[in-house]
C-alpha atoms as a PDB file:
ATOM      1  CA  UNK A   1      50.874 148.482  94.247  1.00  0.00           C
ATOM      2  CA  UNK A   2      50.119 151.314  91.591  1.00  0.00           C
ATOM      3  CA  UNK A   3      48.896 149.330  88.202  1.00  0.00           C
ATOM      4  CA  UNK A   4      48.072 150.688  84.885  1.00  0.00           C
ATOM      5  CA  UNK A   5      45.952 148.570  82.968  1.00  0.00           C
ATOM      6  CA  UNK A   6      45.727 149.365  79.297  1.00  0.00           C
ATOM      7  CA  UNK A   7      42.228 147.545  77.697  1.00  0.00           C
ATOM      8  CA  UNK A   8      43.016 147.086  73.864  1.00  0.00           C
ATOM      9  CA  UNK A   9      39.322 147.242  72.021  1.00  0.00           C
ATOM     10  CA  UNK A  10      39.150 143.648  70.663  1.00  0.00           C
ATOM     11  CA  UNK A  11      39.181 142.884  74.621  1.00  0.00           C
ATOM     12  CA  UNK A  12      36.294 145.043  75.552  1.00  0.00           C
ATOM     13  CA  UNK A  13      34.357 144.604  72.219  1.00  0.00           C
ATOM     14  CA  UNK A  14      33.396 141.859  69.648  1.00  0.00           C
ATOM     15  CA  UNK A  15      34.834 142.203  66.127  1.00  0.00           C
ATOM     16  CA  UNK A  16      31.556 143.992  64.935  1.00  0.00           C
ATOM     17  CA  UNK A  17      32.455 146.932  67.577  1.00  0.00           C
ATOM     18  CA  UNK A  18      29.308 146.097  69.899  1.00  0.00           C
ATOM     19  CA  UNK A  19      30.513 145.867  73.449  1.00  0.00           C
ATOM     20  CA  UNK A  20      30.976 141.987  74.912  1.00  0.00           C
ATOM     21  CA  UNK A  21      28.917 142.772  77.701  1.00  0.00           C
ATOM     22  CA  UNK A  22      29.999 139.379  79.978  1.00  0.00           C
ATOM     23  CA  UNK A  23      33.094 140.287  79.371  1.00  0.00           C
ATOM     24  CA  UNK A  24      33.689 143.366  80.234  1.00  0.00           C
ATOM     25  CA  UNK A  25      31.621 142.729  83.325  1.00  0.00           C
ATOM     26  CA  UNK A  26      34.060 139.981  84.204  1.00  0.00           C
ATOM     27  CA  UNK A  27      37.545 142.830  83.684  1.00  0.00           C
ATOM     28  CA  UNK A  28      35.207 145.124  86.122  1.00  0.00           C
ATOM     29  CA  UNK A  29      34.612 142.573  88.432  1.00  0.00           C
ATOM     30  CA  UNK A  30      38.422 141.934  88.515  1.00  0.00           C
ATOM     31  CA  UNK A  31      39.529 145.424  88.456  1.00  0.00           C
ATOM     32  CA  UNK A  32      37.334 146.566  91.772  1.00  0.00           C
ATOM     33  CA  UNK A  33      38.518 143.144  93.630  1.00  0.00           C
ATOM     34  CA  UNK A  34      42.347 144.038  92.883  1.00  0.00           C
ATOM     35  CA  UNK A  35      41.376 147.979  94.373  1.00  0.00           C
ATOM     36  CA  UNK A  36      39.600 146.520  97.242  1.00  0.00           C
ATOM     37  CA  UNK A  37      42.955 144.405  97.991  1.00  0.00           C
ATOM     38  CA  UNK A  38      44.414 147.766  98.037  1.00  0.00           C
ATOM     39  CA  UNK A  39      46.070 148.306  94.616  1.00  0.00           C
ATOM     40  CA  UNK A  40      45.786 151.611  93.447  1.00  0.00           C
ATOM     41  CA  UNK A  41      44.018 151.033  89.633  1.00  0.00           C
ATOM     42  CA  UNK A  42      44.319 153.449  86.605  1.00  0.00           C
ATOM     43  CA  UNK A  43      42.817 152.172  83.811  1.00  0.00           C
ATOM     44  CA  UNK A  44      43.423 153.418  80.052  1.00  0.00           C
ATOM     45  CA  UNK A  45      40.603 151.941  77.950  1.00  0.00           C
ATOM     46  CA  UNK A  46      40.494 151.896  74.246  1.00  0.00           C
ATOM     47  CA  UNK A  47      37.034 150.940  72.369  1.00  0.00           C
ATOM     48  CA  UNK A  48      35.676 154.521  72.252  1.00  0.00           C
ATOM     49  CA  UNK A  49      35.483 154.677  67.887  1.00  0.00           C
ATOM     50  CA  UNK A  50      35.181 151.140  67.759  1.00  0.00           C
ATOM     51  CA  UNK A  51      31.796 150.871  69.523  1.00  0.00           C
ATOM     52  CA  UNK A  52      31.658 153.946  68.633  1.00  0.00           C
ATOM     53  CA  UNK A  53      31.096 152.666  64.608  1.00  0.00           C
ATOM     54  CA  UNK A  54      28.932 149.730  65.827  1.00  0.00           C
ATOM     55  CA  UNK A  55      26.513 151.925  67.313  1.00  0.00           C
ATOM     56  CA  UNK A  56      26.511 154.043  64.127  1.00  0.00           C
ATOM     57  CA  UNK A  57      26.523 150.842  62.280  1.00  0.00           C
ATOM     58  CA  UNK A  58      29.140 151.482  59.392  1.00  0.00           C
ATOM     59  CA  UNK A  59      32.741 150.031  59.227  1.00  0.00           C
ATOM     60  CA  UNK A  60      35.558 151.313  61.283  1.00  0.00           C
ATOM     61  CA  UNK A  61      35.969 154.791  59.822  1.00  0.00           C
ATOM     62  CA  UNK A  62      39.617 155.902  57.764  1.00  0.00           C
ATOM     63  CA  UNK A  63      38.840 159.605  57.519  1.00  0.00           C
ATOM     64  CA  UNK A  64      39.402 162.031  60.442  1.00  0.00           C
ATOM     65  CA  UNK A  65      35.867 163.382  60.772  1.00  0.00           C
ATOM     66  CA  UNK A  66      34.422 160.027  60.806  1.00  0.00           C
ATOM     67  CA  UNK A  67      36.791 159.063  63.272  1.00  0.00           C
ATOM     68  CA  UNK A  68      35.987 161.419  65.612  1.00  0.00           C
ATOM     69  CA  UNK A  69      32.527 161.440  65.302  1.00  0.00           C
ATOM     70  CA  UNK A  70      32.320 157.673  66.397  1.00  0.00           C
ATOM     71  CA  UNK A  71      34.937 158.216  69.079  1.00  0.00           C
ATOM     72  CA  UNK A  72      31.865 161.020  70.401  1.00  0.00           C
ATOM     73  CA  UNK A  73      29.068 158.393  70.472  1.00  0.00           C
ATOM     74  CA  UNK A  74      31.629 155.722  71.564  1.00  0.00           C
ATOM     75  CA  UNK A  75      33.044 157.283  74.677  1.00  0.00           C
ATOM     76  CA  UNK A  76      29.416 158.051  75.649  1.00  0.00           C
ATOM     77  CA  UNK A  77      28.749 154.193  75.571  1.00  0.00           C
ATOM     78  CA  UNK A  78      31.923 153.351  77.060  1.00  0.00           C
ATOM     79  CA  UNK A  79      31.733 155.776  79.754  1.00  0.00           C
ATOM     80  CA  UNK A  80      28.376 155.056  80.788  1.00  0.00           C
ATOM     81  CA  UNK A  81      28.910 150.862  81.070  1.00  0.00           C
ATOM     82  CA  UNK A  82      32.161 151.727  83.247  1.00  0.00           C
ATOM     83  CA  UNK A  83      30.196 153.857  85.860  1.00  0.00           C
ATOM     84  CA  UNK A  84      27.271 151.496  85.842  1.00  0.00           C
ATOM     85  CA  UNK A  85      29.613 148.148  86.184  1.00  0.00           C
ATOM     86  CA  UNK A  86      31.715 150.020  88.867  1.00  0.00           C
ATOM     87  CA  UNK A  87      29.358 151.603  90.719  1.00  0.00           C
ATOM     88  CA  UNK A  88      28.028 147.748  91.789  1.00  0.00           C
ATOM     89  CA  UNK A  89      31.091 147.382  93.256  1.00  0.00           C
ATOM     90  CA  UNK A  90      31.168 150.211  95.266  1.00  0.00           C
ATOM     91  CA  UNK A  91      33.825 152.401  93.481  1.00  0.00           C
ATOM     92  CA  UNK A  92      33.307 155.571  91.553  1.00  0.00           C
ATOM     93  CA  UNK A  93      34.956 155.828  88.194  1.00  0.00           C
ATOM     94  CA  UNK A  94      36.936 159.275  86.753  1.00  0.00           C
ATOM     95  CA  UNK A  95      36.940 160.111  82.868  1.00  0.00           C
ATOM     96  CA  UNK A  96      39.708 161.618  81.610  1.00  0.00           C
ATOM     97  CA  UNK A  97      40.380 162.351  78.051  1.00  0.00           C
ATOM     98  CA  UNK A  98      44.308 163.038  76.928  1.00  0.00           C
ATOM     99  CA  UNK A  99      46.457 164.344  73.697  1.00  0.00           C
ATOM    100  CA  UNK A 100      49.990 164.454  73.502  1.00  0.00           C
ATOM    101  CA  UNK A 101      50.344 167.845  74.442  1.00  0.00           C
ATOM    102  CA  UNK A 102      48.823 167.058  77.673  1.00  0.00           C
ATOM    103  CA  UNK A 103      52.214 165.290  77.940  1.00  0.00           C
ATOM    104  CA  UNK A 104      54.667 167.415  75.941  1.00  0.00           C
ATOM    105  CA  UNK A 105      53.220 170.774  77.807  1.00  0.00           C
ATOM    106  CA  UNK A 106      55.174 170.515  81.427  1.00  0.00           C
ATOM    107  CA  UNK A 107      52.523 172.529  82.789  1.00  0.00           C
ATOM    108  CA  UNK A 108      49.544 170.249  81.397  1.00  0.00           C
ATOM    109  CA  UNK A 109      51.640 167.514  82.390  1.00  0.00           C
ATOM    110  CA  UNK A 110      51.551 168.824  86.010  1.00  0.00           C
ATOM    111  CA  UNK A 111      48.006 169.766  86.157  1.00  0.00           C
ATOM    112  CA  UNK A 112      46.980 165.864  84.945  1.00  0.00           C
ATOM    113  CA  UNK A 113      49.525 164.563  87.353  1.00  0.00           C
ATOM    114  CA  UNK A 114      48.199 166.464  90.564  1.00  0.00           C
ATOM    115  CA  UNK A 115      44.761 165.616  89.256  1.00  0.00           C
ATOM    116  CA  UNK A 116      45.210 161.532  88.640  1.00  0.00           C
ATOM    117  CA  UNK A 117      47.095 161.593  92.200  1.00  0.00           C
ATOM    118  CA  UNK A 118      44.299 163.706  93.550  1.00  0.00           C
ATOM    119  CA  UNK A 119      41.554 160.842  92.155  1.00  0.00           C
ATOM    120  CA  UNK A 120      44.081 158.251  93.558  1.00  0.00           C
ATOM    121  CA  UNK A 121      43.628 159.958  97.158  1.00  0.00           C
ATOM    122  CA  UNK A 122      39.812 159.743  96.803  1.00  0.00           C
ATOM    123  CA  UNK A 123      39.850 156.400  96.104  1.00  0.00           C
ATOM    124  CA  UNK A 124      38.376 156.708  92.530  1.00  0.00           C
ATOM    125  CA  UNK A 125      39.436 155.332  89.487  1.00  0.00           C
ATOM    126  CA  UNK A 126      40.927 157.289  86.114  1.00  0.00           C
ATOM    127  CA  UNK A 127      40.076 156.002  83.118  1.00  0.00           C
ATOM    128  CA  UNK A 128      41.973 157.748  80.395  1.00  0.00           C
ATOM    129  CA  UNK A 129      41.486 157.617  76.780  1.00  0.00           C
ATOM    130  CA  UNK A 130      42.538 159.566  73.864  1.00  0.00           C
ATOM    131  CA  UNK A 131      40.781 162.683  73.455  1.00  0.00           C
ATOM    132  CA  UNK A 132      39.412 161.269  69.632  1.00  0.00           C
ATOM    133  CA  UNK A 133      36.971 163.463  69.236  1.00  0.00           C
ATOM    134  CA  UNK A 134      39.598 166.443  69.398  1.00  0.00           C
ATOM    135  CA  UNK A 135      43.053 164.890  68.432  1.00  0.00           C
ATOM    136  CA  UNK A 136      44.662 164.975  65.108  1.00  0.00           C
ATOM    137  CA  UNK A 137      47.704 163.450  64.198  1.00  0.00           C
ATOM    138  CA  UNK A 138      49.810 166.428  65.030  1.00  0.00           C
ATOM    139  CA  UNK A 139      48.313 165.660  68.649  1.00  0.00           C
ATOM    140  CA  UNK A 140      47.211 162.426  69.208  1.00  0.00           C
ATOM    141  CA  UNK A 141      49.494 160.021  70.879  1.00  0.00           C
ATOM    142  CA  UNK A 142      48.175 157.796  68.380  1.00  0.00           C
ATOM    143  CA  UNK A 143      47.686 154.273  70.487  1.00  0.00           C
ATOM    144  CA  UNK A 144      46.637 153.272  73.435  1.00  0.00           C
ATOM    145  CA  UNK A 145      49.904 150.965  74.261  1.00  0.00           C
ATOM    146  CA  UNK A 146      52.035 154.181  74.143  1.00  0.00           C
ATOM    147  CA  UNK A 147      49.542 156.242  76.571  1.00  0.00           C
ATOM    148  CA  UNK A 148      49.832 153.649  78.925  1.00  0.00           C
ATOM    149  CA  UNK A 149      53.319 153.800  79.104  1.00  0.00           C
ATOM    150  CA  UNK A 150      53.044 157.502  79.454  1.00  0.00           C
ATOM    151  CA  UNK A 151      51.068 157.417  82.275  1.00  0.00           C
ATOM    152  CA  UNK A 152      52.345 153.784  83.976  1.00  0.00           C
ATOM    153  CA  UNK A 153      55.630 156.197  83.305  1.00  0.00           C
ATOM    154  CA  UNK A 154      54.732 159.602  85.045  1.00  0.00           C
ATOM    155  CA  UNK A 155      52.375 158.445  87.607  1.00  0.00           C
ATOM    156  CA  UNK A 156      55.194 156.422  88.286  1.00  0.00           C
ATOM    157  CA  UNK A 157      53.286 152.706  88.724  1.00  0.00           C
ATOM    158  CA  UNK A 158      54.825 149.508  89.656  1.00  0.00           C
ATOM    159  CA  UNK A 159      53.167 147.404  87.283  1.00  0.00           C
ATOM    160  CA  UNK A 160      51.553 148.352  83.424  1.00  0.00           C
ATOM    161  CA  UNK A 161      49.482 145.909  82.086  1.00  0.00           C
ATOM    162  CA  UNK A 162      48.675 145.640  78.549  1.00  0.00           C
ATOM    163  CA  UNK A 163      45.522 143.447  77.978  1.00  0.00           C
ATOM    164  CA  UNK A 164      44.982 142.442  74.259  1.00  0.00           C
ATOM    165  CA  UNK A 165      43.974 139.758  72.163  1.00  0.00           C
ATOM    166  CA  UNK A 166      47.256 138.136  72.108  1.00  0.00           C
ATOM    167  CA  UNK A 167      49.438 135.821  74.309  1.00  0.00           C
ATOM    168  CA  UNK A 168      52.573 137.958  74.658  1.00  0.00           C
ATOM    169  CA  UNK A 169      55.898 137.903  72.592  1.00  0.00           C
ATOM    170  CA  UNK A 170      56.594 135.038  70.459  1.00  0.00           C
ATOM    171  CA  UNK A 171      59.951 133.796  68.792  1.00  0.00           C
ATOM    172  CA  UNK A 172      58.048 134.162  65.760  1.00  0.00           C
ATOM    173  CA  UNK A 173      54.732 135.099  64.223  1.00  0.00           C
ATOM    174  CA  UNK A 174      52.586 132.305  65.789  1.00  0.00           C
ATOM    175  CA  UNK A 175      49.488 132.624  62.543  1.00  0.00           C
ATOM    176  CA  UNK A 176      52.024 131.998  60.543  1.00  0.00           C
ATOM    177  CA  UNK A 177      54.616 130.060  62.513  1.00  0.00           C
ATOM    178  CA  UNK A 178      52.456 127.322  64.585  1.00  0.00           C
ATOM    179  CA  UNK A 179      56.274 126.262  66.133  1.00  0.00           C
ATOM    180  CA  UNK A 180      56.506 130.044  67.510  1.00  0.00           C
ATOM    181  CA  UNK A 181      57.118 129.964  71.683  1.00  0.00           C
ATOM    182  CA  UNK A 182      56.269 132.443  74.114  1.00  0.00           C
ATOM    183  CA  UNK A 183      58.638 134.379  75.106  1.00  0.00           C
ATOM    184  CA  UNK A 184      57.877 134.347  79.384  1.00  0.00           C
ATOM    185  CA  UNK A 185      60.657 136.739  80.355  1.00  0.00           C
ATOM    186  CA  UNK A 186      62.562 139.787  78.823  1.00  0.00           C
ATOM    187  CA  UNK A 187      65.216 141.134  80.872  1.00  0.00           C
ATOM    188  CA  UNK A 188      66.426 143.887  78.179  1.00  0.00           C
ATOM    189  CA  UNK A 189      64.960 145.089  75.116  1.00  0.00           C
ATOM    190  CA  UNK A 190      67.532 144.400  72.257  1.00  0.00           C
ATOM    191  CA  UNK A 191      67.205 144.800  68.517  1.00  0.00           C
ATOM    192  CA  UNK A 192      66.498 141.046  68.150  1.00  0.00           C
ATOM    193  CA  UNK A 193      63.175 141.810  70.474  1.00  0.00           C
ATOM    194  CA  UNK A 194      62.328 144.480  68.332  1.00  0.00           C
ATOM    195  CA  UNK A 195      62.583 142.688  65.155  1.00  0.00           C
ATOM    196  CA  UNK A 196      60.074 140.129  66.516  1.00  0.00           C
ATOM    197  CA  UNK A 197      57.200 142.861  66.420  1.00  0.00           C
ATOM    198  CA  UNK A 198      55.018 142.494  63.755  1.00  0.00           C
ATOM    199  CA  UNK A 199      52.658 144.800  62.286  1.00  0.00           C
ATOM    200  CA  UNK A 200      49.120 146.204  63.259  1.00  0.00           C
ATOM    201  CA  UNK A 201      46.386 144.186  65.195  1.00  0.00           C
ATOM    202  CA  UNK A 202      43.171 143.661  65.021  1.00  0.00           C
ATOM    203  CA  UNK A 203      40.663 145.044  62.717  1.00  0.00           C
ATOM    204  CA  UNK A 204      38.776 147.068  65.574  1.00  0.00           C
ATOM    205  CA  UNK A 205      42.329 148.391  67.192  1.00  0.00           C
ATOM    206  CA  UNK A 206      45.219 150.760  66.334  1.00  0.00           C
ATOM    207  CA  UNK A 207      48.098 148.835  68.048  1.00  0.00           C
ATOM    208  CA  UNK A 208      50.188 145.444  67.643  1.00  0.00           C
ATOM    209  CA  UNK A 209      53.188 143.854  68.575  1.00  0.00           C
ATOM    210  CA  UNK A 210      55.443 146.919  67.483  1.00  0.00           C
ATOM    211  CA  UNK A 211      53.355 149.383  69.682  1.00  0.00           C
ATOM    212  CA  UNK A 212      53.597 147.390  72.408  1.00  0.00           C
ATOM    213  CA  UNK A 213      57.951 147.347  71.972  1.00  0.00           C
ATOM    214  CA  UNK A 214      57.663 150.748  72.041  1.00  0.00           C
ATOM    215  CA  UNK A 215      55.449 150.731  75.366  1.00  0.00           C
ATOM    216  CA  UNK A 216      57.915 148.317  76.973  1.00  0.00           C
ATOM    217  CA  UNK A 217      60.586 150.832  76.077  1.00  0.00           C
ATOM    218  CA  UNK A 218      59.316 153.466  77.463  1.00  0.00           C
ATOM    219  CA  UNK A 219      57.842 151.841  80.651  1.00  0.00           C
ATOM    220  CA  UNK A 220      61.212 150.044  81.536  1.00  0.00           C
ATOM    221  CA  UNK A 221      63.256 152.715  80.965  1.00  0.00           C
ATOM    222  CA  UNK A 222      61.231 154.820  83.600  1.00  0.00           C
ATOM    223  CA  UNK A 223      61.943 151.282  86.308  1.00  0.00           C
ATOM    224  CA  UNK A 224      57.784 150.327  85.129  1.00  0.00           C
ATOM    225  CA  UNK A 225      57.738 146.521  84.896  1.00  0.00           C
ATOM    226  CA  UNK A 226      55.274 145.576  82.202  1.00  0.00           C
ATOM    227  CA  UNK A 227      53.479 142.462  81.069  1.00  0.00           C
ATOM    228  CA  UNK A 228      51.778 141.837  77.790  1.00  0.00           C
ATOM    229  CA  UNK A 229      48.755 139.355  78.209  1.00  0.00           C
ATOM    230  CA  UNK A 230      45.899 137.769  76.594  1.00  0.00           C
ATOM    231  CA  UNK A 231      42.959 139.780  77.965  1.00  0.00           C
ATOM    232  CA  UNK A 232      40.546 136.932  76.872  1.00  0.00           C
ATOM    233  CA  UNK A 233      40.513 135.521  80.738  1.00  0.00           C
ATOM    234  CA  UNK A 234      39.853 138.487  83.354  1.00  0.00           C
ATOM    235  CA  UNK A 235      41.167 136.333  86.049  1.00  0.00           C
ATOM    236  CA  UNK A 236      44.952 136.391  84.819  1.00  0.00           C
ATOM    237  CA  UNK A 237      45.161 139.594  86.393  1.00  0.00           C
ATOM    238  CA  UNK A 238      45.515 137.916  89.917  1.00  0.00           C
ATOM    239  CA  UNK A 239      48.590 136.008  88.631  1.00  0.00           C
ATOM    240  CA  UNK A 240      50.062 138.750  87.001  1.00  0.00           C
ATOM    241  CA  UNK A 241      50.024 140.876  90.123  1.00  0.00           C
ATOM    242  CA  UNK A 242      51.282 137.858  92.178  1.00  0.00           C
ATOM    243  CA  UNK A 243      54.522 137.636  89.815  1.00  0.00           C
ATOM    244  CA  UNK A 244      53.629 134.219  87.989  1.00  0.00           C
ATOM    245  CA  UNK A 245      54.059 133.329  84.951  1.00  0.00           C
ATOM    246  CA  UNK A 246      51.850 135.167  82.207  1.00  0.00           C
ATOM    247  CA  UNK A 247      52.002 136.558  79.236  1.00  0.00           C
ATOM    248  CA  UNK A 248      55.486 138.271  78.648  1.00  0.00           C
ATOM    249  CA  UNK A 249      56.903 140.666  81.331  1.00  0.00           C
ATOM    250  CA  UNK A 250      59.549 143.191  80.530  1.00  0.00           C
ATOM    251  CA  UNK A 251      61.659 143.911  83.566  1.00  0.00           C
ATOM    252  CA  UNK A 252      61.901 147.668  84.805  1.00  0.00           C
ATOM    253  CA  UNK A 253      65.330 148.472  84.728  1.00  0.00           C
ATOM    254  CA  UNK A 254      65.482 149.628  87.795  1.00  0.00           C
ATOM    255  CA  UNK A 255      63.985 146.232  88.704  1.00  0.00           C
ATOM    256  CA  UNK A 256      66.614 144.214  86.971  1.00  0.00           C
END
C-alpha cells in the first residue's frame, strides 16, 4: 500500500512551537514499522515556521518576511530530527520542498513525479513541505491538508492520512457542541458535509476542518481514500491501515 501521511504542526510540536520530542519519536517509530511491513510511506510534514518561531523565540509571525525566515531555521530543525529519528530505524529520509507551480507546471509536475517514484524505488522516504522560505501567496499552496491531497492525488496512493489535533468530522462543533458525534464514515461529500467545516485550527497551524473538505475532495475524486485522525496516539496508524474504525474516512470514489 502507497500512504501519504500529512503531520499537521500541533502534532509534531507543543503549542509554544518547540518540538514534542517523545512524540514525534513515537510517529517515527510508527512510520518505519508500517515501511518495513512493506507500505510505501510519503510523508508531508508541517511544523517548519512553527518551530521555526520557537527557536527564534517570538510569536508565530503574520508578515511574509517573518514567515519565511522562521520557516528557514524551522525546516533546518525539522529536517535534521527526521534523519536522526529515521536513520535508527534503518531508513534514509528525502527532503523535498514544493510550491504550487511545482504542480500547475506539467513539466515540474513530471520532474517531482519521476523523482518521488525514483525515492520510492530506493526505498527512501519523501518528506515534502512547502517551500516557505520561497513561496508567496501567488505560489504557495497555502496548507499542508491540500498538498497532501496533491501528492496522495498524483503519486496516485491508496490511502492519505491526515494526522491533526482533532478526532475527525463531527455533526457539529464538538467545543461548542459537547452532544456533537463523530462522523465514522463518509461515502460522498455533499454540501451538508461541507457546511460542517469550521474555521481555522490551531494557533501553531494554517489548516482546519474546511481545509481538510477540500483535501477529501480532491483525494476522492482522484479514487484516494482518506481518513482524518487524531494524531495524539502514533499507534492509530496500524488500525487505520487495517480498515478499522478511526477517525473519519472519506471513500475514494473509485472505491465506493
Amino acid at each position: 500500500m502507497r500512504i501519504v501521511i500529512k503531520i499537521g504542526t500541533s502534532t509534531l510540536a507543543y503549542a509554544g512551537g518547540r518540538l514534542n520530542i517523545r512524540h514525534t519519536e513515537e510517529l517515527v517509530k510508527t512510520f518505519s514499522d508500517l515501511k518495513n511491513a512493506g507500505h510505501e510511506i510519503i510523508l508531508v510534514s508541517s511544523g517548519a515556521i512553527g518551530m521555526g518561531a520557537g527557536k527564534l523565540q517570538i510569536d508565530r509571525p503574520t508578515d511574509m518576511a517573518t514567515k519565511q525566515a522562521a520557516a528557514s531555521v524551522g525546516q533546518c530543525e525539522l529536517m535534521y530530527t527526521y534523519d536522526r529519528l529515521f536513520t535508527e530505524y534503518n531508513h534514509t529520509v528525502a527532503q523535498i520542498l514544493v510550491t504550487r507551480e511545482d504542480f500547475n507546471s506539467p513539466t515540474r509536475l513530471m520532474n517531482l513525479e519521476n523523482t518521488l517514484y525514483r525515492l520510492l524505488q530506493l526505498g527512501a522516504i519523501p518528506i515534502i513541505n512547502e517551500n516557505d522560505s520561497v513561496a508567496t501567496e501567488e505560489i504557495s499552496v497555502g496548507d499542508n491538508d491540500t498538498m497532501g491531497a496533491l501528492v496522495a492525488k498524483y503519486m496516485r496512493a491508496d490511502l492519505l492520512v491526515l494526522l491533526s489535533d482533532i478526532d475527525g468530522l463531527y455533526t457539529a462543533d464538538p467545543h461548542t457542541h459537547p452532544e456533537a458525534e463523530l462522523i465514522s464514515n463518509v461515502p460522498e461529500i455533499t454540501p451538508q458535509v461541507e457546511a460542517l467545516a469550521g474555521g481555522a485550527g490551531s494557533k501553531l497551524g494554517t489548516g482546519g476542518m474546511a481545509t481538510k473538505i477540500m483535501a477529501a475532495k480532491l483525494a476522492t475524486s482522484a479514487g484516494v481514500d482518506m481518513v482524518i485522525a487524531n494524531g495524539a496516539n502514533a499507534l492509530v496508524l496500524y488500525d487505520i491501515v487495517a480498515g478499522r474504525p478511526v477517525g473519519t474516512r472519506f471513500a475514494g470514489r473509485a472505491r465506493r
